[in-house]
C-alpha atoms as a PDB file:
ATOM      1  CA  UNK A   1     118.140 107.185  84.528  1.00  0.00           C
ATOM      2  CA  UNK A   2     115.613 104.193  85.650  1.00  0.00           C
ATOM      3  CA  UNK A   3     116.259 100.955  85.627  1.00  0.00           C
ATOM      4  CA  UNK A   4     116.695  98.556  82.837  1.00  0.00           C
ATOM      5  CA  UNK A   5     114.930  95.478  83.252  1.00  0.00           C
ATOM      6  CA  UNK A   6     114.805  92.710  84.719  1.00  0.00           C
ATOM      7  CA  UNK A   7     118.526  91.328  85.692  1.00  0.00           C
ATOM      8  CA  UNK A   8     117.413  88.200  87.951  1.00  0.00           C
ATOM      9  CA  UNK A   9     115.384  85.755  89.647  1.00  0.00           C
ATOM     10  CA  UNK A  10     116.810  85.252  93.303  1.00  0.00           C
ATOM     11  CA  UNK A  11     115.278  81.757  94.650  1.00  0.00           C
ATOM     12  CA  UNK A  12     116.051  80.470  98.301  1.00  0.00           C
ATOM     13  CA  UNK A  13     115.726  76.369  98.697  1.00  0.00           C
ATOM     14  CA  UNK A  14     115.865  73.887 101.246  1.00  0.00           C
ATOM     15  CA  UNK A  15     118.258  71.694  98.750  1.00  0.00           C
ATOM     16  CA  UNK A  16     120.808  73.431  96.056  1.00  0.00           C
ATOM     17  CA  UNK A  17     121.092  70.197  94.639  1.00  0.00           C
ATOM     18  CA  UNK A  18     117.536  69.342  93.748  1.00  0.00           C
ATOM     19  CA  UNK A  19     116.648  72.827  93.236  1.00  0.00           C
ATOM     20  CA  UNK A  20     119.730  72.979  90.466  1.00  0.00           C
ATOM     21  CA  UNK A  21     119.239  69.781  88.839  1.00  0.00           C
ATOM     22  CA  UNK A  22     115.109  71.302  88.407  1.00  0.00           C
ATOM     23  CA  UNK A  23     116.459  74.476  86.618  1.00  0.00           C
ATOM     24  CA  UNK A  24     118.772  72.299  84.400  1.00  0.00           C
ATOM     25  CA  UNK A  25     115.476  69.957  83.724  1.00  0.00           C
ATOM     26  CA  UNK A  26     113.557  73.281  82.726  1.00  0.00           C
ATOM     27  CA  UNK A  27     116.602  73.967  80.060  1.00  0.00           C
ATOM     28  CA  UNK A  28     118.758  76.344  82.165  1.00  0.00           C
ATOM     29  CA  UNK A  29     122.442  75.595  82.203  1.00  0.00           C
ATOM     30  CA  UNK A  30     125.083  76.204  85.606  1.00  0.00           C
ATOM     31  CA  UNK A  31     126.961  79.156  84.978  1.00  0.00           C
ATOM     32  CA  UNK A  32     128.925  79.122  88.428  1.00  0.00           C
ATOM     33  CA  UNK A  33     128.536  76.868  92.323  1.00  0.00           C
ATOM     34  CA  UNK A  34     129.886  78.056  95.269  1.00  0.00           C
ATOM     35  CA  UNK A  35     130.998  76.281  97.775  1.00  0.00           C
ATOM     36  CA  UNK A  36     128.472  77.117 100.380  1.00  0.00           C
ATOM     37  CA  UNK A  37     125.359  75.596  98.511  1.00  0.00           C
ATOM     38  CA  UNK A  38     124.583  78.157  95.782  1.00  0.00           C
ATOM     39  CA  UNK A  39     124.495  78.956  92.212  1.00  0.00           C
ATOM     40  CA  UNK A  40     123.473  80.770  89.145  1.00  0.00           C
ATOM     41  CA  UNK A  41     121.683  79.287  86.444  1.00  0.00           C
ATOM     42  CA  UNK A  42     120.795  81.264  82.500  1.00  0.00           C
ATOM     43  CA  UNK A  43     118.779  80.111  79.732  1.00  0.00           C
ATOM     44  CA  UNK A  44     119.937  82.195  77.026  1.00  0.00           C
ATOM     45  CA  UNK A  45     120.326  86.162  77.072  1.00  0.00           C
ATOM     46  CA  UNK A  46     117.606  86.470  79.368  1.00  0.00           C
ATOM     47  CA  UNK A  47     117.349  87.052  83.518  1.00  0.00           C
ATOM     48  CA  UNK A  48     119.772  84.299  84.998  1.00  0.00           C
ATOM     49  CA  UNK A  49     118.682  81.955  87.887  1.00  0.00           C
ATOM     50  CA  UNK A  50     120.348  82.362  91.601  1.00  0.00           C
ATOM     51  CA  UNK A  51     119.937  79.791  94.131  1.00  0.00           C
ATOM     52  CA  UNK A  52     120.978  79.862  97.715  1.00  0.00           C
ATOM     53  CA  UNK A  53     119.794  77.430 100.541  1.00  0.00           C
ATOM     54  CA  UNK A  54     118.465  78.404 103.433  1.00  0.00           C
ATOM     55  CA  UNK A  55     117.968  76.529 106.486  1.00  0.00           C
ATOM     56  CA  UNK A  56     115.244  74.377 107.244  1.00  0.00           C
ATOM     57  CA  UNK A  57     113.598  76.608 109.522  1.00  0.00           C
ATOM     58  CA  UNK A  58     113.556  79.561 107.254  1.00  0.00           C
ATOM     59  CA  UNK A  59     110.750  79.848 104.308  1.00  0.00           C
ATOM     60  CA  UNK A  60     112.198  80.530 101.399  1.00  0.00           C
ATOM     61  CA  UNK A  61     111.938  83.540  99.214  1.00  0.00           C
ATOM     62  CA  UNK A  62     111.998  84.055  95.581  1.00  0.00           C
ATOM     63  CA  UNK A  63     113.342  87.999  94.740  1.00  0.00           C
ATOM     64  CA  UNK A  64     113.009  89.564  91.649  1.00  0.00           C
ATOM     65  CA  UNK A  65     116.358  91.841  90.884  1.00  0.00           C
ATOM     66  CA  UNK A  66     115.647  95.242  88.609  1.00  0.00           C
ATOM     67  CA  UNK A  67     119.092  95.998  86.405  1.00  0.00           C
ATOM     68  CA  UNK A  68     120.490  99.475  87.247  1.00  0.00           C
ATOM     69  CA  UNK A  69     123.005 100.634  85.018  1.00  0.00           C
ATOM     70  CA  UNK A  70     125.102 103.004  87.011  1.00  0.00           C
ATOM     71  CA  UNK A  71     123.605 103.119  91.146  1.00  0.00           C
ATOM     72  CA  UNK A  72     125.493 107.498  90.947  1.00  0.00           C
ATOM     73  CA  UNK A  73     122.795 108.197  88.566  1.00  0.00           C
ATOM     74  CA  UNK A  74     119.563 106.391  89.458  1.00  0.00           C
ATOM     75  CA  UNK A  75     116.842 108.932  89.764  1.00  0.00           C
ATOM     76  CA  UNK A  76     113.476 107.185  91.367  1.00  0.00           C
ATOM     77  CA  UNK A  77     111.652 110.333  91.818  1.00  0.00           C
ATOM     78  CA  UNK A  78     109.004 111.024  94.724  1.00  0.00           C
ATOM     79  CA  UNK A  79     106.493 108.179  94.199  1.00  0.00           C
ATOM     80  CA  UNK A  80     109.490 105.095  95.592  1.00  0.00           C
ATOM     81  CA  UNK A  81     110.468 104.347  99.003  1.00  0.00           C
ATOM     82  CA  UNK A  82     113.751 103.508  99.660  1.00  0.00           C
ATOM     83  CA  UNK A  83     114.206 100.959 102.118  1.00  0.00           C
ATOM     84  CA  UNK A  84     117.362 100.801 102.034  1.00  0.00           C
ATOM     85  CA  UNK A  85     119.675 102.646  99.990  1.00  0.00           C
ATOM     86  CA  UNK A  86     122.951 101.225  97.839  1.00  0.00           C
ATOM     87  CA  UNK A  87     125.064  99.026  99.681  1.00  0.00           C
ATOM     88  CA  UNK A  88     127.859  96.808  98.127  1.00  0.00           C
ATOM     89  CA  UNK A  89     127.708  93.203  98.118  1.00  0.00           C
ATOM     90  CA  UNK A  90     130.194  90.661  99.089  1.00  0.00           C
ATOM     91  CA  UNK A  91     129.994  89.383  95.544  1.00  0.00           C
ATOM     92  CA  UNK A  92     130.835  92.788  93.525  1.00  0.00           C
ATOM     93  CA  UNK A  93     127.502  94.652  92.961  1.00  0.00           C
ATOM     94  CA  UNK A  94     125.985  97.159  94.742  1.00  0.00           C
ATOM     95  CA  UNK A  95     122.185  96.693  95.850  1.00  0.00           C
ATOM     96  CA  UNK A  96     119.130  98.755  97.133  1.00  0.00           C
ATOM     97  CA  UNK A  97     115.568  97.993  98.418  1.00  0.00           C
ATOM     98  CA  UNK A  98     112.229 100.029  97.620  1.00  0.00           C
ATOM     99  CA  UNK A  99     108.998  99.304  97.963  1.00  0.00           C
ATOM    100  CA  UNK A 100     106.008  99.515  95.764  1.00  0.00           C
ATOM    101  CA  UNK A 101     102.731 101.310  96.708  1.00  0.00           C
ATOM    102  CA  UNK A 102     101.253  97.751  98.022  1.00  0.00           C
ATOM    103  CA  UNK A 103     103.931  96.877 100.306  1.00  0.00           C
ATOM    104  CA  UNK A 104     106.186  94.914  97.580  1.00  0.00           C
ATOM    105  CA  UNK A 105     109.716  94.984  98.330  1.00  0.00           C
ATOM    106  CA  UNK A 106     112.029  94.714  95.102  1.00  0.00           C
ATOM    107  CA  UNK A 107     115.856  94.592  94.640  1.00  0.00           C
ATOM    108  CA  UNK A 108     118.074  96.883  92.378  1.00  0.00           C
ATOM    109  CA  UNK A 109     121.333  95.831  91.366  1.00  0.00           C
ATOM    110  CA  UNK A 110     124.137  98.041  90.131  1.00  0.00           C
ATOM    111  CA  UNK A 111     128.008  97.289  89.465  1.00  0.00           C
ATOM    112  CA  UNK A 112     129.990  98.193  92.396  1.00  0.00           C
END
């Protein structure tokens, strides 16, 4: 099995609020906010939005999440580093790292 897609855009931000209130000017809507300044955002059936802030004197990173349907029977093959392998979440998924031949690191994501 490979993956299946895009499942997410992962943003980092100085602000949550003005970061939010830009997604919900480009047409997404707030699914969920946490109470420690983050959210997710969708615009239809497509990837969804997360944004978490960061402090000031970290750059933030936008992360592009891969869909994996079941982590037990991923098969990458040869040709993908693993960075690091499955690991669960806080927030009930399971997620690995590998990186692409030019140094690219990219998420997977996976129920728990």
């Amino acid at each position: 099995m490979a993956t299946e897609g895009i499942e997410a855009v992962f943003l980092e931000t100085h602000n949550w609020g003005k970061a939010a209130r830009f997604w919900q000017s480009m047409g997404y809507e707030l699914e969920f906010a946490t109470d420690h300044q983050s959210g997710r955002l969708r615009n239809g059936d497509g990837p969804y939005v997360f944004i978490a802030e960061v402090p000031e004197d970290r750059e933030p990173r936008t992360q592009i999440v891969l869909k994996v349907a079941d982590a037990r029977a991923l098969d990458l093959g040869a040709d993908v580093e693993v960075v690091t392998p499955f690991e669960k979440t806080h927030h009930g998924t399971a997620e690995m790292t590998v990186r692409d031949p030019d140094g690219r690191l990219w998420s997977l994501q996976a129920p728990a």
